[in-house]
PDB file of N, CA and C in Angstrom:
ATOM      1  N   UNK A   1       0.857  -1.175   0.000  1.00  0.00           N
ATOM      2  CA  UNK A   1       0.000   0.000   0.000  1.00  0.00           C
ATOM      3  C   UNK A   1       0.900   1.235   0.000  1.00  0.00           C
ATOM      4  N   UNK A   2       0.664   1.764  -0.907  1.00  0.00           N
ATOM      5  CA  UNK A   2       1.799   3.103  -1.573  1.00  0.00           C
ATOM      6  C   UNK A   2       1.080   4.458  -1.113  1.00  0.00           C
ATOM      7  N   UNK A   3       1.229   5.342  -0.185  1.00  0.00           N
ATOM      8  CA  UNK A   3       0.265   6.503   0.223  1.00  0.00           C
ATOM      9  C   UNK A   3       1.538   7.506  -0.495  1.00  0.00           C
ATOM     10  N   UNK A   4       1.262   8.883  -1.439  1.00  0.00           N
ATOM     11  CA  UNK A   4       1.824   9.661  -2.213  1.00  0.00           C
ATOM     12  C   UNK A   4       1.137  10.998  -1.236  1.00  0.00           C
ATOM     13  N   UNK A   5       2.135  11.839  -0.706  1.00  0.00           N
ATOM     14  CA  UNK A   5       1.619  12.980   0.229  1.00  0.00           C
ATOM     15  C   UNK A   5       2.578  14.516  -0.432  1.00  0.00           C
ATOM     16  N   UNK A   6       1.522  15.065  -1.077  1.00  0.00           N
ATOM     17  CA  UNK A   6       2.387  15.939  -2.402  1.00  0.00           C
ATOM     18  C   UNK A   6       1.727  17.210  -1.239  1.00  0.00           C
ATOM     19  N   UNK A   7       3.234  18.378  -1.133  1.00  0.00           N
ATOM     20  CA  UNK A   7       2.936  19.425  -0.526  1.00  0.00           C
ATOM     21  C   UNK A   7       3.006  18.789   0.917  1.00  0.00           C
ATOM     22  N   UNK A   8       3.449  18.244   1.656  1.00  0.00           N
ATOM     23  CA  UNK A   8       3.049  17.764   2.773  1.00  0.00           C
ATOM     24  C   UNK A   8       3.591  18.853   4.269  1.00  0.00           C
ATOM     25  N   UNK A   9       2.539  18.981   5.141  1.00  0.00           N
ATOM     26  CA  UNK A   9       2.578  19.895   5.754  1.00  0.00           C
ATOM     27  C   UNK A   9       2.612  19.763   7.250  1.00  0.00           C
ATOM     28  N   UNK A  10       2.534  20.023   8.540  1.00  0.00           N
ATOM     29  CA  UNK A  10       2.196  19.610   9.863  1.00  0.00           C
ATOM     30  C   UNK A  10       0.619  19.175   9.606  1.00  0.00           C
ATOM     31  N   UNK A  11       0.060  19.857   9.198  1.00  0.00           N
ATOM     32  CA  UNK A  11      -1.366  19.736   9.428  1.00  0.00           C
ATOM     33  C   UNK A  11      -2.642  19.366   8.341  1.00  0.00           C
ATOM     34  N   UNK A  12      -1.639  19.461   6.691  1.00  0.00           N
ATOM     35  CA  UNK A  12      -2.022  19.170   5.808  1.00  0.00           C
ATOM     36  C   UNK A  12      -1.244  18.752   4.399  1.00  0.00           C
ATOM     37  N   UNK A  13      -1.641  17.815   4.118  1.00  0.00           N
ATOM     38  CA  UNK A  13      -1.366  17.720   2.739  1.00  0.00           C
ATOM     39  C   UNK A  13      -2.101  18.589   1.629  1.00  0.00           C
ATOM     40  N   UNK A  14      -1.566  19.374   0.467  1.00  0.00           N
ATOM     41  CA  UNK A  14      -1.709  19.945  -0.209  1.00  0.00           C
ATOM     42  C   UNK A  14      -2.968  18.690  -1.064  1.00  0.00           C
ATOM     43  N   UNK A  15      -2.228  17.483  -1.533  1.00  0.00           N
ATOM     44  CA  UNK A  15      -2.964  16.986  -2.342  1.00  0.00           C
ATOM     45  C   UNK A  15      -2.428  15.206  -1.845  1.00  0.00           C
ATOM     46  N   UNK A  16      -2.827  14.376  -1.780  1.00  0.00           N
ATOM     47  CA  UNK A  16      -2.976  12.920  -1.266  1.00  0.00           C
ATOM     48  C   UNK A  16      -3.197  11.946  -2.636  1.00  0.00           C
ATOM     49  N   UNK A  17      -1.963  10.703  -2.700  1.00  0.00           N
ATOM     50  CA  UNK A  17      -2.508   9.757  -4.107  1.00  0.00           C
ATOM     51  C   UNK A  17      -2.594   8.432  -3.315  1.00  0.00           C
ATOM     52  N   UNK A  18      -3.747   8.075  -3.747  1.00  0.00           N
ATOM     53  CA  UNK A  18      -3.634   6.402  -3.125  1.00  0.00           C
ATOM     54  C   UNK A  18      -4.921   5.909  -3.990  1.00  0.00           C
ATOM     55  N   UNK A  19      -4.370   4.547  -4.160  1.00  0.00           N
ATOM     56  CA  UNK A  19      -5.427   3.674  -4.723  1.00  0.00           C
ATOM     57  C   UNK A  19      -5.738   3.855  -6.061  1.00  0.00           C
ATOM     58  N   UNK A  20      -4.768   4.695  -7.311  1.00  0.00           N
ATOM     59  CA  UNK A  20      -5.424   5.311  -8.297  1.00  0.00           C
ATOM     60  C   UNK A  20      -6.147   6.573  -8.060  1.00  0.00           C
ATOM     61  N   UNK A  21      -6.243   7.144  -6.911  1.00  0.00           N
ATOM     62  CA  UNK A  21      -7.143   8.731  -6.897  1.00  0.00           C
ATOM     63  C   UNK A  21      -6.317   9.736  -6.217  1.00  0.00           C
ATOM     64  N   UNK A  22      -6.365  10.873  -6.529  1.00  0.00           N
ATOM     65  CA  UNK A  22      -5.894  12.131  -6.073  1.00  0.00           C
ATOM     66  C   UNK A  22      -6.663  12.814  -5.335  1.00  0.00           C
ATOM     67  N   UNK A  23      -7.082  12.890  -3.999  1.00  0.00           N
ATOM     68  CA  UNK A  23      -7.823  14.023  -3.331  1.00  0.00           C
ATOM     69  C   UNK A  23      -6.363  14.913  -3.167  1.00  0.00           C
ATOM     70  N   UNK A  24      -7.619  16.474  -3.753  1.00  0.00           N
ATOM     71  CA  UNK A  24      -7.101  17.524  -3.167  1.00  0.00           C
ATOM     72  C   UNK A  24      -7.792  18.100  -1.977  1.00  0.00           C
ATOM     73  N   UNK A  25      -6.601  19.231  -1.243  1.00  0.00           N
ATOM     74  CA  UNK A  25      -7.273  19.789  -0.321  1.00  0.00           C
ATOM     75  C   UNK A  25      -7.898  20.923  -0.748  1.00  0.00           C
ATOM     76  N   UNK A  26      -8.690  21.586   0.236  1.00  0.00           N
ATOM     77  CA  UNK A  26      -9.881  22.411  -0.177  1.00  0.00           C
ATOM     78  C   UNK A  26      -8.144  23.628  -1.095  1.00  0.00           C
ATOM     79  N   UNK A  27      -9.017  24.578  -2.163  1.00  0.00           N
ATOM     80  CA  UNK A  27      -7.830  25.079  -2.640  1.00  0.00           C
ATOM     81  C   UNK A  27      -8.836  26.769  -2.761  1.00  0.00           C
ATOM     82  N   UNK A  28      -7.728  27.613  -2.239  1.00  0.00           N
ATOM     83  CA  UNK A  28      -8.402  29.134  -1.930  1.00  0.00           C
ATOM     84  C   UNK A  28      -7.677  29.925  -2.875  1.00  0.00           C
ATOM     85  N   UNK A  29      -7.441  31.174  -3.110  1.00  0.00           N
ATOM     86  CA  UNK A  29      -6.856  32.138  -3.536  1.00  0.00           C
ATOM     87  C   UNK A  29      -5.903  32.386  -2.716  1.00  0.00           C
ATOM     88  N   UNK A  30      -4.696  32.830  -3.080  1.00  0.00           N
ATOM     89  CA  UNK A  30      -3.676  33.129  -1.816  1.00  0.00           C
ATOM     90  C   UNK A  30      -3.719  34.522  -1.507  1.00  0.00           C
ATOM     91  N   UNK A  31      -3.739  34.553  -0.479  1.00  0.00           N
ATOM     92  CA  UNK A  31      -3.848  36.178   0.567  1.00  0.00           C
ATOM     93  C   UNK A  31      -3.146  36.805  -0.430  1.00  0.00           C
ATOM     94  N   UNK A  32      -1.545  36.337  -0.985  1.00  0.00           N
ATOM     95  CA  UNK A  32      -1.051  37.257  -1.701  1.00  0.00           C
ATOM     96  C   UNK A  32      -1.482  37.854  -2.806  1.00  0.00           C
ATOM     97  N   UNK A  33      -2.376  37.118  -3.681  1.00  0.00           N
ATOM     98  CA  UNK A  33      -2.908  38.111  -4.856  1.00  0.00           C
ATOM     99  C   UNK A  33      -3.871  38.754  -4.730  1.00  0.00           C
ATOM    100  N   UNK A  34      -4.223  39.022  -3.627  1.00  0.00           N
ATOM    101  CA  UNK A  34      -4.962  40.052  -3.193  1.00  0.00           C
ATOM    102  C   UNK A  34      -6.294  40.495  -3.754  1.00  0.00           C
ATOM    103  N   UNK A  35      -7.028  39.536  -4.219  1.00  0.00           N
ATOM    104  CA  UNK A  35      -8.434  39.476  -5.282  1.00  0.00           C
ATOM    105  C   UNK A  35      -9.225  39.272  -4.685  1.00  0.00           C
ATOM    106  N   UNK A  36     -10.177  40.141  -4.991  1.00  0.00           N
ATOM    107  CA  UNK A  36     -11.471  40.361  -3.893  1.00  0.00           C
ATOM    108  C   UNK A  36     -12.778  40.175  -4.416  1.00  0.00           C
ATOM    109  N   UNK A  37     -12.565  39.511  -6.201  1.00  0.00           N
ATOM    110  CA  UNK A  37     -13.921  39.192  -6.482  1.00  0.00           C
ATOM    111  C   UNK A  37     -13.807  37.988  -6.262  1.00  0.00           C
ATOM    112  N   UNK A  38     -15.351  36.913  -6.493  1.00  0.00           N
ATOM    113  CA  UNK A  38     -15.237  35.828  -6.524  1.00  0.00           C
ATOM    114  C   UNK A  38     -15.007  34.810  -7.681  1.00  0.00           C
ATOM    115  N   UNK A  39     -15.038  35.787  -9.200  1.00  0.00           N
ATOM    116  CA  UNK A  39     -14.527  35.666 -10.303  1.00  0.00           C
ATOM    117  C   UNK A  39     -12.825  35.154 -10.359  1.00  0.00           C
ATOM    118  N   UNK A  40     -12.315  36.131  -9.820  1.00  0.00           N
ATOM    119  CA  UNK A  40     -10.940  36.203  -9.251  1.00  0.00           C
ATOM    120  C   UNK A  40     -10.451  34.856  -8.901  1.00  0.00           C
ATOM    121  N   UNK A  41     -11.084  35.006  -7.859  1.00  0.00           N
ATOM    122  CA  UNK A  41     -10.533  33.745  -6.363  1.00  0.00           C
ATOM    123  C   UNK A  41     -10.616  32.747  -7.272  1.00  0.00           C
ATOM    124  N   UNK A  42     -11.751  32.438  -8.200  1.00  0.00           N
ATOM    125  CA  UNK A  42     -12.397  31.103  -8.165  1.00  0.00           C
ATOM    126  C   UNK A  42     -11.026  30.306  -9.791  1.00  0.00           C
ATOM    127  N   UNK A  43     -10.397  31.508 -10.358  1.00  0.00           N
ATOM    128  CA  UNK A  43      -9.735  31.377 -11.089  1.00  0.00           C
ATOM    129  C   UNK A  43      -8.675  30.962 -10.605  1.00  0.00           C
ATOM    130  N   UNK A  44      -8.043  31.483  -9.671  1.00  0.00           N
ATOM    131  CA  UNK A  44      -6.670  31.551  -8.704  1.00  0.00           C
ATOM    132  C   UNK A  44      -7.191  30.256  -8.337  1.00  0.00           C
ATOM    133  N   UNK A  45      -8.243  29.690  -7.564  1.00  0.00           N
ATOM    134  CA  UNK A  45      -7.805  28.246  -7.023  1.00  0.00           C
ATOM    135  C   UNK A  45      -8.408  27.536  -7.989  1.00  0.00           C
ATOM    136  N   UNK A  46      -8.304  27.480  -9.487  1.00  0.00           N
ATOM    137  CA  UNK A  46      -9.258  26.733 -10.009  1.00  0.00           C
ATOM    138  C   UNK A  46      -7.400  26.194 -10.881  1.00  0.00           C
ATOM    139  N   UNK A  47      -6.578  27.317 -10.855  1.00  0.00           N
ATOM    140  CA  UNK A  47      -4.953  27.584 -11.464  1.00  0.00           C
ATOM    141  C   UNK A  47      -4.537  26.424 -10.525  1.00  0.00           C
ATOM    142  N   UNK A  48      -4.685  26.508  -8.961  1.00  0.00           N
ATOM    143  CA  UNK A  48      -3.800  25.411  -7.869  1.00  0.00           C
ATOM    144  C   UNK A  48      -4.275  23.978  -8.377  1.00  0.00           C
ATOM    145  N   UNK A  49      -5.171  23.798  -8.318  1.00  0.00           N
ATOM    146  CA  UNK A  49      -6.248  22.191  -8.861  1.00  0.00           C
ATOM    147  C   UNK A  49      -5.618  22.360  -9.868  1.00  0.00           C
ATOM    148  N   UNK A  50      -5.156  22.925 -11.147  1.00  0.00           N
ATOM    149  CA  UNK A  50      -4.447  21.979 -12.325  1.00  0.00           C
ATOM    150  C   UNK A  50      -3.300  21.889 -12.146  1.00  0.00           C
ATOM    151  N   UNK A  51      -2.090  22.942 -11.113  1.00  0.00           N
ATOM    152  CA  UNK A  51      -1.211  22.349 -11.023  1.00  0.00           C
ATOM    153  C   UNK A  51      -1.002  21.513  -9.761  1.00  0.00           C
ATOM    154  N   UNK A  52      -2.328  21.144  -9.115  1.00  0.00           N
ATOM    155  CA  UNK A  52      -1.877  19.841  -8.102  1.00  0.00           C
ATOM    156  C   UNK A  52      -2.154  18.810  -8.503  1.00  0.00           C
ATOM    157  N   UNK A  53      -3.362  18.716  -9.607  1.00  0.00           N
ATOM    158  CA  UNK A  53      -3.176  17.394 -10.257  1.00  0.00           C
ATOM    159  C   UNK A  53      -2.436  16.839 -10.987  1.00  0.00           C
ATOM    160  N   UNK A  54      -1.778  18.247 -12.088  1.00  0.00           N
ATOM    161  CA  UNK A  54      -0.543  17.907 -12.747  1.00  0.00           C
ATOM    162  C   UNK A  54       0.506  17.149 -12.018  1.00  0.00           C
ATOM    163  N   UNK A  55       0.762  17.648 -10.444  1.00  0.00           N
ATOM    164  CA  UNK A  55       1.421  16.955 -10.361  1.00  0.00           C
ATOM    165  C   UNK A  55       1.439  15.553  -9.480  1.00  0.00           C
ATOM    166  N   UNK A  56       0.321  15.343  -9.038  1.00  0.00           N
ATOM    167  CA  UNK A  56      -0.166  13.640  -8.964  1.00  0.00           C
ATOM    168  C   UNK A  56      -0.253  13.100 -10.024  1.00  0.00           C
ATOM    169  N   UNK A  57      -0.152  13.498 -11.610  1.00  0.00           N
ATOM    170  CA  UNK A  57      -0.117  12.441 -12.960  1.00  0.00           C
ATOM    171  C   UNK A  57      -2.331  12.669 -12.944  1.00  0.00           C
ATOM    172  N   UNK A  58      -2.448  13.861 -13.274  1.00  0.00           N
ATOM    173  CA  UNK A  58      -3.617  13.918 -13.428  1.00  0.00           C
ATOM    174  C   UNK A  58      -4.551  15.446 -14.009  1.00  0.00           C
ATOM    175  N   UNK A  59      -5.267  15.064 -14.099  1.00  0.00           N
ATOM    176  CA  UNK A  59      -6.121  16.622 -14.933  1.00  0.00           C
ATOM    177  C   UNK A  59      -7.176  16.889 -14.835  1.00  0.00           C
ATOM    178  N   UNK A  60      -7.770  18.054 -15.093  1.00  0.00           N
ATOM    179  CA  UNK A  60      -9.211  18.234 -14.804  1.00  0.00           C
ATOM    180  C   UNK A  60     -10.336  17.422 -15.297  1.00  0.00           C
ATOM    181  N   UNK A  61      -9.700  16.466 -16.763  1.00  0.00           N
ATOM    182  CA  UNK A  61     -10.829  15.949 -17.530  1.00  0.00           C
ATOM    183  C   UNK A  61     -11.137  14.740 -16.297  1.00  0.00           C
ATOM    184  N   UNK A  62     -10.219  14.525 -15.639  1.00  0.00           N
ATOM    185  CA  UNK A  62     -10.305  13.260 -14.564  1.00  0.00           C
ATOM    186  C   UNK A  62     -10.432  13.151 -13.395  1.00  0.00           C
ATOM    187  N   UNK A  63     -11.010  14.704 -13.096  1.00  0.00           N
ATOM    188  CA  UNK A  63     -11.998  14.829 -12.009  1.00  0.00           C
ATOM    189  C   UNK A  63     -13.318  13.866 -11.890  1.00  0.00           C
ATOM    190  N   UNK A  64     -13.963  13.415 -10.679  1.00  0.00           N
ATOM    191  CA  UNK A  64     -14.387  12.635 -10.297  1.00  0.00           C
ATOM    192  C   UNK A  64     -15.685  13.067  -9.515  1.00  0.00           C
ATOM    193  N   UNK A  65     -15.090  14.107  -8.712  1.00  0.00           N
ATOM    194  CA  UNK A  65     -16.267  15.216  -7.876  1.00  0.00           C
ATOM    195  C   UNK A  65     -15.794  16.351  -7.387  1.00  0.00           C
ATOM    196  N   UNK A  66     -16.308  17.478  -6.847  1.00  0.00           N
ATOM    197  CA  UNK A  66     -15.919  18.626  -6.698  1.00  0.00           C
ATOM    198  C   UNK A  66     -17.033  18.762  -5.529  1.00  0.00           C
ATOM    199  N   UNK A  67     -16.286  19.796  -4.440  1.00  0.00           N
ATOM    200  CA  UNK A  67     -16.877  20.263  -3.495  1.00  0.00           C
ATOM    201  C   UNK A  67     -16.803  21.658  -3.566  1.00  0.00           C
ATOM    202  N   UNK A  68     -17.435  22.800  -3.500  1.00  0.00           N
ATOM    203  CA  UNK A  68     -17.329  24.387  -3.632  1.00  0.00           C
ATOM    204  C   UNK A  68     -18.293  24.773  -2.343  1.00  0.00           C
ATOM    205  N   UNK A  69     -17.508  25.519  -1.548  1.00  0.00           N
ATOM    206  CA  UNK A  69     -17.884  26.407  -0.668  1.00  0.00           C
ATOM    207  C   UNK A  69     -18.124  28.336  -0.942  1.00  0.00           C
ATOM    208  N   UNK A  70     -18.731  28.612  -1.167  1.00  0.00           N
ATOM    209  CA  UNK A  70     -18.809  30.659  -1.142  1.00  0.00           C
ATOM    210  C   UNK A  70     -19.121  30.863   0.132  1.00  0.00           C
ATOM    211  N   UNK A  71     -18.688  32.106   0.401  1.00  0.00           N
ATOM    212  CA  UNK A  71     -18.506  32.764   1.204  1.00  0.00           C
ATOM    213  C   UNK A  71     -19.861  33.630   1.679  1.00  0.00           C
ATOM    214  N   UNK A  72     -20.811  33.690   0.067  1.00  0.00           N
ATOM    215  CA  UNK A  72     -22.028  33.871  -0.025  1.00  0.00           C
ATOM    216  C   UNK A  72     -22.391  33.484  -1.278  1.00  0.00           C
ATOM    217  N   UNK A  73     -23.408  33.067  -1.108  1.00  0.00           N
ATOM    218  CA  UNK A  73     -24.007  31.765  -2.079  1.00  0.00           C
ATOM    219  C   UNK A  73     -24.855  32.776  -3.084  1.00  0.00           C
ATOM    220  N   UNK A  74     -24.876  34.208  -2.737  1.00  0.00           N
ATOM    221  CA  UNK A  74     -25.406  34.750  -4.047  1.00  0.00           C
ATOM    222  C   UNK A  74     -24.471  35.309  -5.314  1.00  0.00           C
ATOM    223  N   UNK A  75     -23.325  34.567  -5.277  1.00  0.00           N
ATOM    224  CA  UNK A  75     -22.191  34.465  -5.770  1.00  0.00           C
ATOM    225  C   UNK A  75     -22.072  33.680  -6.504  1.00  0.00           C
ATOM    226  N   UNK A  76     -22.708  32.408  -6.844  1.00  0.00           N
ATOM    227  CA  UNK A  76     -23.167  31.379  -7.244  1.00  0.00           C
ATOM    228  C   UNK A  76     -23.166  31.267  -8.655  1.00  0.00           C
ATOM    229  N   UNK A  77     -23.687  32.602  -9.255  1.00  0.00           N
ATOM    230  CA  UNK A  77     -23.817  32.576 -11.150  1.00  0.00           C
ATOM    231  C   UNK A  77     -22.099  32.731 -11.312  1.00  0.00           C
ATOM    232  N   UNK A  78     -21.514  33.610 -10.541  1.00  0.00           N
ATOM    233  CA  UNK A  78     -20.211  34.503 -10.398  1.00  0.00           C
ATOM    234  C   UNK A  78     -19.098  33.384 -10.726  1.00  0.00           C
ATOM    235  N   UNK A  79     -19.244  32.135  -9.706  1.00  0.00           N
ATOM    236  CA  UNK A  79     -18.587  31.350  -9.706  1.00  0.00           C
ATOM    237  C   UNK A  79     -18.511  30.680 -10.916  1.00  0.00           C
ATOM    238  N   UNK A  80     -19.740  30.471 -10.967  1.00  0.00           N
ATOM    239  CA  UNK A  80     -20.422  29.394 -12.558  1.00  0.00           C
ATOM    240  C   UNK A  80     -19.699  29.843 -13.527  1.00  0.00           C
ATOM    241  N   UNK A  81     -19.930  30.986 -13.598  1.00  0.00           N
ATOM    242  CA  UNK A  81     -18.949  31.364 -15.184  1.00  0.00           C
ATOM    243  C   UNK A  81     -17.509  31.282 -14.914  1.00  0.00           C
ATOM    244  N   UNK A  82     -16.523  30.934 -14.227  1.00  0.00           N
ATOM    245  CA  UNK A  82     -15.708  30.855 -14.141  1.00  0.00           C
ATOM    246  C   UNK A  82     -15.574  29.268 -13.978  1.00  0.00           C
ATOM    247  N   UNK A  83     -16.202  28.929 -13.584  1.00  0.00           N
ATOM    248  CA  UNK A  83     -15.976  26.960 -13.879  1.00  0.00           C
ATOM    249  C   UNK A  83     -16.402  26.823 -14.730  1.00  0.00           C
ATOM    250  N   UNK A  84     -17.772  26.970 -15.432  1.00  0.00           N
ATOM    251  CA  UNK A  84     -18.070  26.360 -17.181  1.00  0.00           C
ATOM    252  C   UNK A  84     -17.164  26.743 -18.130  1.00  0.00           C
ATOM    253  N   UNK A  85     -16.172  27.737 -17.836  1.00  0.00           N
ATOM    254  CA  UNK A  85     -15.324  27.859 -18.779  1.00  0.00           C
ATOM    255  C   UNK A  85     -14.244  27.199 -18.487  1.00  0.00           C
ATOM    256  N   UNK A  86     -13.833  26.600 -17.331  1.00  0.00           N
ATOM    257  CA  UNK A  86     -12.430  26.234 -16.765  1.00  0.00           C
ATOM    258  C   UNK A  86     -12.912  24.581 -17.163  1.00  0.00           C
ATOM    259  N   UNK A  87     -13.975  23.401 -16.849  1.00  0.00           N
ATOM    260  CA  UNK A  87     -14.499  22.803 -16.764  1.00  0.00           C
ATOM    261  C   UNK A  87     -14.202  21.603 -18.397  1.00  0.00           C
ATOM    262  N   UNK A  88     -13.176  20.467 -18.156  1.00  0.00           N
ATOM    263  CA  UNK A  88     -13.159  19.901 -19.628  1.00  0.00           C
ATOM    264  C   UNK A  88     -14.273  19.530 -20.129  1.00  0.00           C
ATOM    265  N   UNK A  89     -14.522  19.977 -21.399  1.00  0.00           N
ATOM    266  CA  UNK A  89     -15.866  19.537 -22.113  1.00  0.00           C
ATOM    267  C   UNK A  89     -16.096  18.106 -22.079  1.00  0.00           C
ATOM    268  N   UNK A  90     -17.315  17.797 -21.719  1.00  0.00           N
ATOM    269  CA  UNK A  90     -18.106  16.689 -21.827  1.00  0.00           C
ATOM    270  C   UNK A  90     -16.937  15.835 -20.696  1.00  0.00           C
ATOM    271  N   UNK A  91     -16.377  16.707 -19.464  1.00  0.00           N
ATOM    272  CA  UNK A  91     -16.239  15.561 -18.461  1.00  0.00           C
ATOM    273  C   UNK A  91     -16.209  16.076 -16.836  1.00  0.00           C
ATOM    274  N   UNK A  92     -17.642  16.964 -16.769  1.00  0.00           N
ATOM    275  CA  UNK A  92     -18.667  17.527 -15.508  1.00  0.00           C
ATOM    276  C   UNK A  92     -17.885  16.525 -14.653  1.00  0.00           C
ATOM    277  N   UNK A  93     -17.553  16.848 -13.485  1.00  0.00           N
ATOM    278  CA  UNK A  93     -17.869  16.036 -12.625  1.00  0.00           C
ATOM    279  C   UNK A  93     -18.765  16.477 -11.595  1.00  0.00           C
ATOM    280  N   UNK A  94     -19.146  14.948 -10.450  1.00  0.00           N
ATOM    281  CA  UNK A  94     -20.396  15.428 -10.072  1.00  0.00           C
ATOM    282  C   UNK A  94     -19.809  16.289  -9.126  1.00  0.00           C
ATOM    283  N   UNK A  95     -20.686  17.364  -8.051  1.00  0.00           N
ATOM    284  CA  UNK A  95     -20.813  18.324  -7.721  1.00  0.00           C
ATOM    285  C   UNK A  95     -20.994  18.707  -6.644  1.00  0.00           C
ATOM    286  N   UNK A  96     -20.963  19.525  -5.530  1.00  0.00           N
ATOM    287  CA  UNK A  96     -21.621  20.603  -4.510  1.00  0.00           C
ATOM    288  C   UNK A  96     -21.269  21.704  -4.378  1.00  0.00           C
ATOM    289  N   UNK A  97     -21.938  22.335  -3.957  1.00  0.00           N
ATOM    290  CA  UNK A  97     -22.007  23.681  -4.033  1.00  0.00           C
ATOM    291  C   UNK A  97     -22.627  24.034  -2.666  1.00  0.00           C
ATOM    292  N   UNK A  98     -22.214  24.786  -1.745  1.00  0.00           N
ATOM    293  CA  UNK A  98     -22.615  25.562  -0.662  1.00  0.00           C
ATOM    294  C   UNK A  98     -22.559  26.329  -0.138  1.00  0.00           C
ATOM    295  N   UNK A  99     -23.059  27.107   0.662  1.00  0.00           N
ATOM    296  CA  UNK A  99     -22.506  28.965   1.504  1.00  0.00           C
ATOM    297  C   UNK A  99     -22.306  28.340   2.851  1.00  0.00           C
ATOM    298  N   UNK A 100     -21.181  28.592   3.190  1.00  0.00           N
ATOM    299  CA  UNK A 100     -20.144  28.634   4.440  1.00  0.00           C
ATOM    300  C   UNK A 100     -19.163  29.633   4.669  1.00  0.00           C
ATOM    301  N   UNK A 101     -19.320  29.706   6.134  1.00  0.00           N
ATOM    302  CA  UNK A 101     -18.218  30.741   6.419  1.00  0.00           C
ATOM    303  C   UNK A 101     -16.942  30.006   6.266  1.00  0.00           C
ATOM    304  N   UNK A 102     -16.138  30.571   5.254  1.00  0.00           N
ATOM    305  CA  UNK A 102     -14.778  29.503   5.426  1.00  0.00           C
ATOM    306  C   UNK A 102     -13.551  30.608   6.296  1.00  0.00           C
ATOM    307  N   UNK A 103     -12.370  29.691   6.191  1.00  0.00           N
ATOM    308  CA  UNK A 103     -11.623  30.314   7.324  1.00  0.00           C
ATOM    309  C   UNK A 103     -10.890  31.756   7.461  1.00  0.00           C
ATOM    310  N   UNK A 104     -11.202  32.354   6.638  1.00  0.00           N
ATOM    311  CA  UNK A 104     -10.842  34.314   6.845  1.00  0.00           C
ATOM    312  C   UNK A 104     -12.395  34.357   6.073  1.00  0.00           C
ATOM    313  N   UNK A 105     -12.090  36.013   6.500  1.00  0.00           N
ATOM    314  CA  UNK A 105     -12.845  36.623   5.387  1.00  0.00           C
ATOM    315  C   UNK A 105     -12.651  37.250   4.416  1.00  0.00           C
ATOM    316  N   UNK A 106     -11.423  36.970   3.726  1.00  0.00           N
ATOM    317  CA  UNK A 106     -10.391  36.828   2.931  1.00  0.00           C
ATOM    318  C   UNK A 106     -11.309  36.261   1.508  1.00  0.00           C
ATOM    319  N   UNK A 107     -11.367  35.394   2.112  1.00  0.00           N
ATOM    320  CA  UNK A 107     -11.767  33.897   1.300  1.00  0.00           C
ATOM    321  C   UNK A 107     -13.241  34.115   0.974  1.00  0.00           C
ATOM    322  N   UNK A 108     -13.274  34.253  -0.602  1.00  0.00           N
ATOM    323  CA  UNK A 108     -15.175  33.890  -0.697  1.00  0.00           C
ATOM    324  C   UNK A 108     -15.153  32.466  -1.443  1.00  0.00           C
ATOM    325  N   UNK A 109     -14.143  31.933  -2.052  1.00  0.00           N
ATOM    326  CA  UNK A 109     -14.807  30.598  -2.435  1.00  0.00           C
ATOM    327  C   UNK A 109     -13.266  29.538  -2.095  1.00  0.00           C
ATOM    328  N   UNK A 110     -13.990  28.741  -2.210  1.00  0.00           N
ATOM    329  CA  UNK A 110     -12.774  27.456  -1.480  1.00  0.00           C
ATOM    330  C   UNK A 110     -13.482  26.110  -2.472  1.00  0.00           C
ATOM    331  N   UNK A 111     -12.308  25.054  -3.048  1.00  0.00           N
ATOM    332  CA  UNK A 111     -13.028  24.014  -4.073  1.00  0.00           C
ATOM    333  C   UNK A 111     -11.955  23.036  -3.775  1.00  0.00           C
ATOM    334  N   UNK A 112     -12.362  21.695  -3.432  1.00  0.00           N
ATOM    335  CA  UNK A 112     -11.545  20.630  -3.454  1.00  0.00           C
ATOM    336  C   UNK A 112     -12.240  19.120  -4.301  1.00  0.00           C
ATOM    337  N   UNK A 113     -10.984  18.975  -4.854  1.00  0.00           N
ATOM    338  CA  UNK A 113     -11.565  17.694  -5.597  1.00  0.00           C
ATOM    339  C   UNK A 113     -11.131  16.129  -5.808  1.00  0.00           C
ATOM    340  N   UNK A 114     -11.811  15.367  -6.168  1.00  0.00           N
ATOM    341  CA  UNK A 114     -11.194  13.821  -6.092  1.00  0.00           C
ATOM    342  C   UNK A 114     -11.005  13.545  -7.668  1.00  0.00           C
ATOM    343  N   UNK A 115     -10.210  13.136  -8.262  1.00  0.00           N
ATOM    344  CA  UNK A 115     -10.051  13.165  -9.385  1.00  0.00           C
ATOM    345  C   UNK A 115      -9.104  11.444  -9.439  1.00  0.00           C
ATOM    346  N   UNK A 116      -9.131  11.023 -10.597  1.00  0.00           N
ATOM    347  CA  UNK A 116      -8.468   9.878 -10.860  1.00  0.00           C
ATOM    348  C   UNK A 116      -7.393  10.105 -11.647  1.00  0.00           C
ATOM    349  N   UNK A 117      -6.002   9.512 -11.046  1.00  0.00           N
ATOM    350  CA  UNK A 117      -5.260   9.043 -11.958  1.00  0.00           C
ATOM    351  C   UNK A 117      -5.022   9.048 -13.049  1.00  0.00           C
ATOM    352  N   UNK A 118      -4.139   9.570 -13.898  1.00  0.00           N
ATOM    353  CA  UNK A 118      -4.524   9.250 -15.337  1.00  0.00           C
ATOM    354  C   UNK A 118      -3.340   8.206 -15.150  1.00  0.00           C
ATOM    355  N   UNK A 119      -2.372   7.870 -15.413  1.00  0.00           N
ATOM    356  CA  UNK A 119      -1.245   7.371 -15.661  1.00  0.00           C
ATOM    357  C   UNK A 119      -1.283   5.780 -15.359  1.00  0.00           C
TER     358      UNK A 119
END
């Protein structure tokens, strides 16, 4: 049993490979680029998810499911257009979507995903 711990941290792994699958951790905008729409953010961590799957040997078409948190859920179309365009054609994965306070108020959207293996 082979556990792959990419980014590994005291308290978190960036992104986890086992079994053929890649969970990532939830992925935010970094304080440093300083973007305050949710257009923004959702681009900035939508940039971390392709290069954390890139580097587990994986890609967006091989996403599996997605979790999305806002900060306020009437943000919701805001986000949308920034994933239907980021999103590989004809390979959706399934989905959630919710309003939570996440951990600053920094942060309006936060997205983590399980994706498979390509390799």
């Amino acid at each position: 049993m082979t556990i792959r711990r990419i980014e590994c941290g005291r308290r978190m792994s960036q992104a986890v490979v086992f079994n053929g699958l890649v969970y990532l951790a939830g992925q935010v905008a970094s304080e440093e680029a300083n973007e305050t729409t949710v257009a923004g953010q959702t681009r900035l961590a939508l940039a971390e998810i392709d290069r954390l799957l890139a580097a587990a040997g994986s890609s967006k078409a091989h996403i599996l499911s997605a979790s999305i948190w806002l900060a306020n859920i009437d943000t919701f179309s805001e986000m949308n257009s920034v994933w239907d365009a980021w999103v590989a054609p004809g390979a959706a994965p399934a989905r959630a979507t919710v309003e939570a306070r996440l951990a600053g108020p920094e942060y309006l959207v936060e997205i983590a995903v399980v994706a498979a293996v390509s390799a």
